[in-house]
Protein backbone atom coordinates (compact mmCIF):
# COMPACT_ATOMS: atom_id res chain seq x y z
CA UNK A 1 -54.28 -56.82 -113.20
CA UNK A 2 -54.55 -57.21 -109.47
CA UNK A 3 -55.84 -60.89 -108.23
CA UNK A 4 -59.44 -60.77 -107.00
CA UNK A 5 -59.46 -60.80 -102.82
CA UNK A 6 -60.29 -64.06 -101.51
CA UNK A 7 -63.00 -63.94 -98.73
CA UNK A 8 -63.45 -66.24 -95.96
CA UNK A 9 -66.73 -67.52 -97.22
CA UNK A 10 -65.72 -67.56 -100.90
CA UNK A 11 -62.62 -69.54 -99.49
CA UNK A 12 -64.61 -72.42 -97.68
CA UNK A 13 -66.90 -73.14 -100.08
CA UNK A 14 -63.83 -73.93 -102.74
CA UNK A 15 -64.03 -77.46 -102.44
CA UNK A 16 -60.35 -79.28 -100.98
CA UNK A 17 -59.08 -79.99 -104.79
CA UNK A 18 -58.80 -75.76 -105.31
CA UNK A 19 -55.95 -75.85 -102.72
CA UNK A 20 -52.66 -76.69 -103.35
CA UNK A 21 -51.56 -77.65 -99.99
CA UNK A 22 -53.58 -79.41 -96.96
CA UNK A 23 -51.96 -79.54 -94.06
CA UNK A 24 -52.54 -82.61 -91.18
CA UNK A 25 -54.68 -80.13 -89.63
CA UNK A 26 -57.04 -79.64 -92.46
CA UNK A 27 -55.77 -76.04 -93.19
CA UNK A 28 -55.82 -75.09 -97.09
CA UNK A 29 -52.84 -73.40 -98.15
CA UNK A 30 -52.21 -71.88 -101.59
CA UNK A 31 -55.49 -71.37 -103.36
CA UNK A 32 -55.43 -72.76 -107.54
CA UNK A 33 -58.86 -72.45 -107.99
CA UNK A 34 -58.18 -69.61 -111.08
CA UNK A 35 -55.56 -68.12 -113.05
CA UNK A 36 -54.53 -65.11 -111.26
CA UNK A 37 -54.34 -67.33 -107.53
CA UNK A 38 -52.15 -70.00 -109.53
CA UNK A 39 -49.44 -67.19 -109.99
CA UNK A 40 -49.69 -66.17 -106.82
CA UNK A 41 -48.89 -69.77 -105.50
CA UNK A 42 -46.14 -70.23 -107.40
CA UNK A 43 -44.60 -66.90 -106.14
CA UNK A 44 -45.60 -67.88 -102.60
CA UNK A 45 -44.81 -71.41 -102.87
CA UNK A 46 -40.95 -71.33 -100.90
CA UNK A 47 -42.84 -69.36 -98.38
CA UNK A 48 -44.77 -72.07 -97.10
CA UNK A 49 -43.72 -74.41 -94.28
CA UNK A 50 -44.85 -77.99 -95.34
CA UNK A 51 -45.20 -80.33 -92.39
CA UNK A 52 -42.29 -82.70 -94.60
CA UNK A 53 -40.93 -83.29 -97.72
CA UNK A 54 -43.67 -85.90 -99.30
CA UNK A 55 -46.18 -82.97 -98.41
CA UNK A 56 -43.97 -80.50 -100.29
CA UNK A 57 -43.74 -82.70 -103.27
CA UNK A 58 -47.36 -83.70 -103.79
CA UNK A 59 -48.44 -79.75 -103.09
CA UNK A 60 -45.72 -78.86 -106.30
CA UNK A 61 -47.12 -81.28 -108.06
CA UNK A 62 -50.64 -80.30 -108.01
CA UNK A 63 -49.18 -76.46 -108.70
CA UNK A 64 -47.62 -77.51 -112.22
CA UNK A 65 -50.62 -79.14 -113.29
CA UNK A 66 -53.08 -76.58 -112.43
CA UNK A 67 -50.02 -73.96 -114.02
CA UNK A 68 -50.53 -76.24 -117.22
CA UNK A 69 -54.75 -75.90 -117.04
CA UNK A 70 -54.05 -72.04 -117.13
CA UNK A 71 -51.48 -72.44 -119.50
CA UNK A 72 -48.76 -70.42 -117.61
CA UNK A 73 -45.49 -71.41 -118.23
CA UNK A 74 -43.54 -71.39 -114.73
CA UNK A 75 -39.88 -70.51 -115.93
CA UNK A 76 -38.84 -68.93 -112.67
CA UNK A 77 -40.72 -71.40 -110.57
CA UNK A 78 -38.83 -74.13 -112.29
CA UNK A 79 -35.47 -72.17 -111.63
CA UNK A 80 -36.33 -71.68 -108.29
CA UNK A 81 -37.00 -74.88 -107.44
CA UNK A 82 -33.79 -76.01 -109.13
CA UNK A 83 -31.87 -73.92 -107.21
CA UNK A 84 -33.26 -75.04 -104.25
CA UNK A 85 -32.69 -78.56 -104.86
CA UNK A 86 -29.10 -77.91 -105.45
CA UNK A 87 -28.81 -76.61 -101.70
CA UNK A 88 -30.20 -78.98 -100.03
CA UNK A 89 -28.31 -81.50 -101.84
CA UNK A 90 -25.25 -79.40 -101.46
CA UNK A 91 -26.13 -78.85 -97.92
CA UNK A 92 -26.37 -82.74 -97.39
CA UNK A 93 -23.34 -83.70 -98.64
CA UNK A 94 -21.55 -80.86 -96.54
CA UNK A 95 -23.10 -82.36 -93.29
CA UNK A 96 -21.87 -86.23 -94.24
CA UNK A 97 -18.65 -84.30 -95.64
CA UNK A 98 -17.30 -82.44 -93.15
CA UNK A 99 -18.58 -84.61 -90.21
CA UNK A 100 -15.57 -86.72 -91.83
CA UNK A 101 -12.84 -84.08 -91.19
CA UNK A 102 -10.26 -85.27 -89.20
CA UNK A 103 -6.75 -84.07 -89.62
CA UNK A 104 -5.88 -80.11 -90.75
CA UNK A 105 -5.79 -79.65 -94.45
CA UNK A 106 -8.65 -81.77 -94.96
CA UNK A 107 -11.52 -79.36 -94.49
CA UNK A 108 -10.22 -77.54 -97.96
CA UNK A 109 -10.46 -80.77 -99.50
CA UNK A 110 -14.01 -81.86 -98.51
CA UNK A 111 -15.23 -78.78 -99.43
CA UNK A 112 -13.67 -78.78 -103.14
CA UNK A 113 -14.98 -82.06 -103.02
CA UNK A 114 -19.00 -80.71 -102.39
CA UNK A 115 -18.82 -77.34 -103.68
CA UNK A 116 -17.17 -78.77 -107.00
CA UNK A 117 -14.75 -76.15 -107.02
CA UNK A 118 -11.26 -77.92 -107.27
CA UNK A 119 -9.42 -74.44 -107.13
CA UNK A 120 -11.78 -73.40 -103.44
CA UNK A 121 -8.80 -72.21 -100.60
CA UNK A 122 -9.30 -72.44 -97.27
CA UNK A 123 -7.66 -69.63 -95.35
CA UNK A 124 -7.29 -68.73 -91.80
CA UNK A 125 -6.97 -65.27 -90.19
CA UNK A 126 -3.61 -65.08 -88.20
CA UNK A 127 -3.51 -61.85 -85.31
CA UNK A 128 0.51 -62.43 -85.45
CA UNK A 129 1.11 -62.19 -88.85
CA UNK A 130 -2.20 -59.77 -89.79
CA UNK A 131 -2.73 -62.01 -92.30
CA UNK A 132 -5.13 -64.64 -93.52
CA UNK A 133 -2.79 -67.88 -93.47
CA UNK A 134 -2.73 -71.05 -96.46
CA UNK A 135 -2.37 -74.35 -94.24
CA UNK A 136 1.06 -74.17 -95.31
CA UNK A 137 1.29 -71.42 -93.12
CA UNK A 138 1.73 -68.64 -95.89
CA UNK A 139 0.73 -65.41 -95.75
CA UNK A 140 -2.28 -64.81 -98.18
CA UNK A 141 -3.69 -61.35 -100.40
CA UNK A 142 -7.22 -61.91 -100.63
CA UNK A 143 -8.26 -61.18 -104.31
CA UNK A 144 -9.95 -57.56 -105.02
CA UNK A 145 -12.12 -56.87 -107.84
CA UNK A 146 -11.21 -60.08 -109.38
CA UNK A 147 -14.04 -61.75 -111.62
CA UNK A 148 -12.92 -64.87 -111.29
CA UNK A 149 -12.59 -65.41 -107.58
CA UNK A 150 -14.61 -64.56 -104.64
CA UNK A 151 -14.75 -64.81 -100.90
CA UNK A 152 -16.45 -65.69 -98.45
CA UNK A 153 -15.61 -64.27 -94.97
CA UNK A 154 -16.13 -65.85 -91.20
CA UNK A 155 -15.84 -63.87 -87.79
CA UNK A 156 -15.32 -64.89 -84.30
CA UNK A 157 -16.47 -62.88 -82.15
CA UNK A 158 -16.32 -59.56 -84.56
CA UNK A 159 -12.65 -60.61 -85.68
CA UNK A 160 -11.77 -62.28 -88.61
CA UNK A 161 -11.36 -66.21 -88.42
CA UNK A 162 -11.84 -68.08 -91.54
CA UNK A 163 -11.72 -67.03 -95.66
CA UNK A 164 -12.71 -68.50 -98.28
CA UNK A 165 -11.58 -68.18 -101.63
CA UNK A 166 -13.56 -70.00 -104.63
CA UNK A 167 -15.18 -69.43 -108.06
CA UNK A 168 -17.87 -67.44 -108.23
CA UNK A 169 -21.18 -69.55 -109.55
CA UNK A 170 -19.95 -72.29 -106.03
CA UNK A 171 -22.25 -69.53 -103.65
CA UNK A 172 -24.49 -67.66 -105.57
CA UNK A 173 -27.24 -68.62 -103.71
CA UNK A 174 -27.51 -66.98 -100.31
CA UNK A 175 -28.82 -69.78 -98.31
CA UNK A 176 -26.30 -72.00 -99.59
CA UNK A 177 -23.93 -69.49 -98.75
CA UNK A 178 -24.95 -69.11 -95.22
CA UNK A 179 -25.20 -73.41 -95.39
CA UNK A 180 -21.64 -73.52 -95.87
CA UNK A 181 -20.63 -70.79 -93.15
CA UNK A 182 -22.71 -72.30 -90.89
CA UNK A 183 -20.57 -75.65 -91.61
CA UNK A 184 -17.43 -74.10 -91.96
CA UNK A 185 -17.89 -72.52 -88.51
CA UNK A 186 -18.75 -75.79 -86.79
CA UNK A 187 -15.62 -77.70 -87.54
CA UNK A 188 -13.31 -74.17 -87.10
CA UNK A 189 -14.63 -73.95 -83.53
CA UNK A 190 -13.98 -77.84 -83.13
CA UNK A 191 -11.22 -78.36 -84.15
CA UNK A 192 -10.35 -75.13 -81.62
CA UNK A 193 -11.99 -77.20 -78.59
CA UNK A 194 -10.41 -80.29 -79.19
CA UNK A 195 -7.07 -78.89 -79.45
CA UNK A 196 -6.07 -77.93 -82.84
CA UNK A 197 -4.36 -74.53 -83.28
CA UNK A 198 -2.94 -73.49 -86.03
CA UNK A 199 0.48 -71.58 -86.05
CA UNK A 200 1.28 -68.40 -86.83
CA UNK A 201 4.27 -68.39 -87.44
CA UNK A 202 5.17 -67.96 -91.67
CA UNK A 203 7.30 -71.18 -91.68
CA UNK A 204 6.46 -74.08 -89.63
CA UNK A 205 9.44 -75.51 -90.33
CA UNK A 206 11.51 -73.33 -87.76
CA UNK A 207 9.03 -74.85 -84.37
CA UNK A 208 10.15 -77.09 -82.38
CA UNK A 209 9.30 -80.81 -82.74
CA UNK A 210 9.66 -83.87 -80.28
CA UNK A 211 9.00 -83.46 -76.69
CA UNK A 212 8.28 -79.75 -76.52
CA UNK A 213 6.79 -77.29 -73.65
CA UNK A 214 3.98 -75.47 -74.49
CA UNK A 215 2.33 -72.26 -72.62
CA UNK A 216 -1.07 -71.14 -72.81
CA UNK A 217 -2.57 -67.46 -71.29
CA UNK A 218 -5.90 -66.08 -71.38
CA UNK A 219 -7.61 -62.94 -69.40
CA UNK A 220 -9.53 -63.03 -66.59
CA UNK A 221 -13.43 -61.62 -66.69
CA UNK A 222 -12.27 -60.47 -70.00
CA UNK A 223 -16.04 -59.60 -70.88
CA UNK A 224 -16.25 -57.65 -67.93
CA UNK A 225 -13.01 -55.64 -68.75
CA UNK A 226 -14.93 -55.32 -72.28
CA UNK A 227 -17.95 -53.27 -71.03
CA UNK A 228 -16.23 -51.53 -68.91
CA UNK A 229 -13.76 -50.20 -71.11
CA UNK A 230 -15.63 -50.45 -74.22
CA UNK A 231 -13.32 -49.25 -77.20
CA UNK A 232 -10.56 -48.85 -74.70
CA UNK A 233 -10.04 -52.80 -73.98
CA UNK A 234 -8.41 -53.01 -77.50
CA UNK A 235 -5.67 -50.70 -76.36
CA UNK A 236 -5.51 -53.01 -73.17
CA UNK A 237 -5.33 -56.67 -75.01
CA UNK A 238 -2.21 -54.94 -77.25
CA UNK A 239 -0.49 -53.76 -74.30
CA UNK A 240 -0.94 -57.74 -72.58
CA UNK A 241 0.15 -59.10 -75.92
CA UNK A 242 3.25 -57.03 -75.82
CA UNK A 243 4.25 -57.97 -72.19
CA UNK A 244 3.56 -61.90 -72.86
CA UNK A 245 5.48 -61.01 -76.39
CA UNK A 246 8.48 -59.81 -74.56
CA UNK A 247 8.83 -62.42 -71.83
CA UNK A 248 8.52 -65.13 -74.42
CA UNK A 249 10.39 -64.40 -76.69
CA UNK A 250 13.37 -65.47 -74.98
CA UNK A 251 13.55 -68.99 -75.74
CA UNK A 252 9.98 -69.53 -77.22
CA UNK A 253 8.08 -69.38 -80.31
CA UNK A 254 4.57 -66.97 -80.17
CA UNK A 255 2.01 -69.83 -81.83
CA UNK A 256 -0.71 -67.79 -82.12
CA UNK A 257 -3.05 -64.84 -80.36
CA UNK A 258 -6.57 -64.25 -81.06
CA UNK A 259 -9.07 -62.55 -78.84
CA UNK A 260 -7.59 -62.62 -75.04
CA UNK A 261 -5.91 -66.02 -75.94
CA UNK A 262 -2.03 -66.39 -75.83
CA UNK A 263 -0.18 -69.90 -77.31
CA UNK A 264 3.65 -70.27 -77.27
CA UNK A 265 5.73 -73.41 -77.14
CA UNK A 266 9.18 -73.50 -76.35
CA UNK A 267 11.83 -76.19 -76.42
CA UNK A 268 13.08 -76.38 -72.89
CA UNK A 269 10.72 -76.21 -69.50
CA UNK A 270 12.47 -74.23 -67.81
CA UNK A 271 12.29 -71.42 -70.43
CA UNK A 272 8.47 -71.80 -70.32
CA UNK A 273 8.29 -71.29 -66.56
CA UNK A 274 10.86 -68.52 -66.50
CA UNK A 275 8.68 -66.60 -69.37
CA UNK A 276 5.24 -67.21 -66.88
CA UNK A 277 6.99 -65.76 -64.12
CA UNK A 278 8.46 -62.60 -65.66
CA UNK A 279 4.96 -62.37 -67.71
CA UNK A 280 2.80 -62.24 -64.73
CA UNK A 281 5.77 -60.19 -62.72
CA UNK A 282 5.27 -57.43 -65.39
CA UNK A 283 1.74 -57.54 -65.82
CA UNK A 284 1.75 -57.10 -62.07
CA UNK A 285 3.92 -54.05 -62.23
CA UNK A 286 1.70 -52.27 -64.90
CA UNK A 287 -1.02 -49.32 -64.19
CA UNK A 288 -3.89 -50.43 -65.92
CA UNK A 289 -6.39 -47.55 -67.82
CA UNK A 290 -9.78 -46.92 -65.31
CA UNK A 291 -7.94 -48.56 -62.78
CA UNK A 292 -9.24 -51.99 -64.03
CA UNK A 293 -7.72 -55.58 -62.23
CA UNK A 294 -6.05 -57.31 -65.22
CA UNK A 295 -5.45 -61.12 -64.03
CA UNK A 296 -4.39 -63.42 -66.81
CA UNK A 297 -4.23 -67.43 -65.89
CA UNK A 298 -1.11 -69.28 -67.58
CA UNK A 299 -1.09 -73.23 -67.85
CA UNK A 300 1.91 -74.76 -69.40
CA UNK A 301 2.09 -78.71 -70.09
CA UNK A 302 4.48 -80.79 -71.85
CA UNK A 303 3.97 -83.72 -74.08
CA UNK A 304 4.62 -84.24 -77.41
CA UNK A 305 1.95 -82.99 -80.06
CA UNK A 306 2.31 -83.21 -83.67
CA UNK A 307 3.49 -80.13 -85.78
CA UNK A 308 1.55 -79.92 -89.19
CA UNK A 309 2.01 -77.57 -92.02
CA UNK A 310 -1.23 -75.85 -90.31
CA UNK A 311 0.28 -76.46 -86.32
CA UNK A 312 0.32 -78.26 -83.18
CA UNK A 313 -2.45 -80.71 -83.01
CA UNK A 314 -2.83 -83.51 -80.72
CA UNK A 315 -4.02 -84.40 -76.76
CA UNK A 316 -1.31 -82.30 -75.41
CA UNK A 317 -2.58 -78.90 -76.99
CA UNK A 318 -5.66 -79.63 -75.44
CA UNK A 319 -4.16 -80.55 -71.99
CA UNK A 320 -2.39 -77.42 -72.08
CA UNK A 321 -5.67 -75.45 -72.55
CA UNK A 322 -7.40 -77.05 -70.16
CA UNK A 323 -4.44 -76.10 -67.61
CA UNK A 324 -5.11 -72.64 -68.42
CA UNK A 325 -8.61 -72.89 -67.87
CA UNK A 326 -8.36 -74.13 -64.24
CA UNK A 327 -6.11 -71.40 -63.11
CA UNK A 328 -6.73 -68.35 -62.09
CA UNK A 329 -5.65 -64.63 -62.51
CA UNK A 330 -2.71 -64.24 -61.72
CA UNK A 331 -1.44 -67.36 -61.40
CA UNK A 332 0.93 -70.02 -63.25
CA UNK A 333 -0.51 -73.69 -63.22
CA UNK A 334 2.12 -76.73 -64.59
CA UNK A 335 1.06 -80.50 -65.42
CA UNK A 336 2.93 -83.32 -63.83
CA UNK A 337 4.61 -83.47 -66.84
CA UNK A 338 6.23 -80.18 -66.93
CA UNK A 339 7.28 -79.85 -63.48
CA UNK A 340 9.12 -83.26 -64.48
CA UNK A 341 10.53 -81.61 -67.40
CA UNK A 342 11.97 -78.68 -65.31
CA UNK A 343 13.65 -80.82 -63.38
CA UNK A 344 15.16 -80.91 -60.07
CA UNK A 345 16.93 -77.56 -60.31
CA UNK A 346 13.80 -74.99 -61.00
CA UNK A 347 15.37 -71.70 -62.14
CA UNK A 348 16.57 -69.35 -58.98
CA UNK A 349 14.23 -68.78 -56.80
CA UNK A 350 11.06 -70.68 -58.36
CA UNK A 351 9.44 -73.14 -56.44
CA UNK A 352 6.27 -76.08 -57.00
CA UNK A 353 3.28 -76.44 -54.82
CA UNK A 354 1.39 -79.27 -55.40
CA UNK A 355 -2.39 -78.86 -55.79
CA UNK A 356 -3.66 -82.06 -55.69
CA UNK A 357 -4.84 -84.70 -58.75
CA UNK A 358 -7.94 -83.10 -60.41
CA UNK A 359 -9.93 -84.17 -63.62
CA UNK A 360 -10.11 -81.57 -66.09
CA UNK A 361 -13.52 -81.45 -68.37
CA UNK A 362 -12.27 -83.67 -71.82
CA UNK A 363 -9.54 -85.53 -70.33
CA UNK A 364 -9.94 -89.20 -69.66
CA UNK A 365 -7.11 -89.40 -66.51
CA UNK A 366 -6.95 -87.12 -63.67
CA UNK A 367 -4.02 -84.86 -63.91
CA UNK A 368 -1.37 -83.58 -61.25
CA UNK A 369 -1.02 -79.88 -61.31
CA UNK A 370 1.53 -77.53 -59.45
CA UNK A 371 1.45 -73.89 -58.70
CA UNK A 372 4.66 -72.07 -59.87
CA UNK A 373 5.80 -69.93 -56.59
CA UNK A 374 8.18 -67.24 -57.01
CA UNK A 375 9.40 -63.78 -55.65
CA UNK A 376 6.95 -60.69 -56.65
CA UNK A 377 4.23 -62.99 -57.42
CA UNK A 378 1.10 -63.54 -55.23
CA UNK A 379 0.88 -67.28 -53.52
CA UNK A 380 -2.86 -67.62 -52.21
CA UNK A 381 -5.42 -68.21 -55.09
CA UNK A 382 -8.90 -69.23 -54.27
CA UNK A 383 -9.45 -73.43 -55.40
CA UNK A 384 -8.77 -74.28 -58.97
CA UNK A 385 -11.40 -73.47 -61.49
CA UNK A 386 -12.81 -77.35 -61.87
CA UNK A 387 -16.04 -78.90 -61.32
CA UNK A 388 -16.98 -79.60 -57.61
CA UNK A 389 -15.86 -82.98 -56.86
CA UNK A 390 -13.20 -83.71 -59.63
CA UNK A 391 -10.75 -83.62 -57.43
CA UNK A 392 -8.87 -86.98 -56.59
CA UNK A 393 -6.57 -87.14 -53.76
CA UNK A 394 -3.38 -89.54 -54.19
């Protein structure tokens, strides 16, 4: 039987006890003043937005005892509830969790911690090896049609970044589902901004280690080239890839590629520089589709970072990123530290240009950068790409 409409006179002259919610304002939410109303307010009651949590309790608690006057038994009310307590608890721990993660490797483990799920795998998607990736660095088959595992899939940017692969009954509910995305998106990007990227490469074991070099590209107005392309800017990006491919693969190791990012490391400086130069000489040489301007920036930096079973970590991947970021299409920038690192003899023909001591946005000491100057490449570039007044002259 359909519940009896509630008019706006019958409704104020219910007296404040018929409602199981009162807001701060004095607005009555959730009429109990009858049996058919007390159903409804238990299947409305997670549709309400209760000013805080005491509110929410005391207006349940008034619902379950007038439930009990009527005698209705609230099974799936109870359930509900239930459920929903598990996710915010879930969703609680996950915050204090995760806000622990420090090193790679331990985001899988803080999340079989809190999901209870000591089997849960953590995998990331690798454009090099079209694969998802264990933090070992192993290629990965996701499971298909398998009762017993599921996954649970994160994008970047309409590509695939992160899996994960647990039990079933860990996300059956949705918004603890989305809880944990949410989560597991937050520490993938930061760990990405603060200079953690994870190789590629199948076996680790064959990077370099110690004091290494390591290279860094990414496309100029790449969102421009996107709209005005549209489908055709995938062909594009593969055809960059293959021309940074090719020039470094002579003495470096491809780390990883994803959207119009490039990371490679190599063991000697002077490799690094000669694969910038004879990247940007054959990007310059290519006919682009449309007749687009393709200008990719390359910083290179060298330091020692720490090689994981999951990658490079450490200040000097983020150095090298930030490089990148200042430069512009077109254009190789080095640190102080790789210009060292080439040493007095640059490969034939290369040349430095100082440009000056700038601070770069995350780094606590101004850095000395150098524009690498060679034959077929331009030598005028507008300023560096920093903040207005982060420059520091020596």
């Amino acid at each position: 039987m359909a519940m009896p409409r509630l008019s706006a006179g019958a409704r104020a002259r219910l007296p404040a006890t018929a409602f199981a919610y009162i807001d701060s304002r004095g607005r009555r939410r959730l009429p109990i003043h009858d049996r058919a109303h007390v159903k409804n307010a238990l299947a409305r009651f997670n549709q309400v937005v209760f000013e805080d949590e005491a509110a929410r309790e005391r207006a349940r608690t008034r619902l379950l005892v007038a439930a009990r006057r009527y005698g209705i038994v609230p099974v799936g009310f109870v359930t509900g509830q239930l459920r929903q307590e598990r996710r915010h608890a879930a969703a609680g721990r996950l915050v204090i969790e995760l806000g622990r993660v420090g090193a790679p490797g331990e985001l899988e483990e803080r999340l079989r911690r809190v999901l209870r799920d000591p089997t849960l795998t953590v995998l990331h998607w690798s454009d090099a090896a079209g694969a998802y990736l264990d933090r070992a660095g192993r290629p990965v088959r996701l499971p298909r049609g398998d009762d017993r595992r599921r996954v649970t899939l994160l994008q970047r940017g309409g590509r695939p970044m992160t899996a994960l692969v647990h039990a079933p009954a860990v996300l059956d509910d949705p918004a603890l589902a989305e809880t944990v995305r949410a989560a597991v998106r937050f520490v993938v990007e930061r760990d990405r901004a603060y200079g953690e990227v994870r190789a590629t490469a199948a076996d680790a074991a064959m990077l370099p280690t110690g004091f290494v070099t390591l290279l860094m590209t990414d496309i100029e107005r790449s969102i421009g080239l996107l709209h005005t392309l549209g489908d055709g800017y995938a062909r594009l990006l593969n055809e960059v890839r293959a021309v940074l491919r090719a020039a470094t693969a002579r003495g470096g190791h491809e780390i990883d590629a994803r959207a119009d990012e490039f990371f490679a490391v190599f063991g000697r400086a002077r490799d690094a520089v000669e694969a910038a130069v004879a990247a940007q000489r054959a990007l310059r040489a290519r006919r682009w589709p449309a007749g687009v301007r393709v200008g990719v920036r390359i910083g290179i930096h060298s330091g020692r970072p720490t090689l994981t079973d999951a990658g490079y970590i450490g200040l000097p991947v983020h150095t090298t990123a930030r490089v990148c970021a200042a430069a512009h299409g077109g254009q190789i920038v080095v640190s102080a530290e790789a210009r060292a690192a080439v040493g007095l003899a640059p490969p034939g023909g290369i040349r430095f240009r100082s440009l000056g001591r700038h601070r770069l946005p995350g780094l606590r000491t101004a850095e000395v950068l150098f524009q690498v100057a060679a034959p077929g490449l331009p030598q005028r570039f507008p300023p560096l790409r920093v903040e207005r007044g982060r420059r520091q002259r020596r």
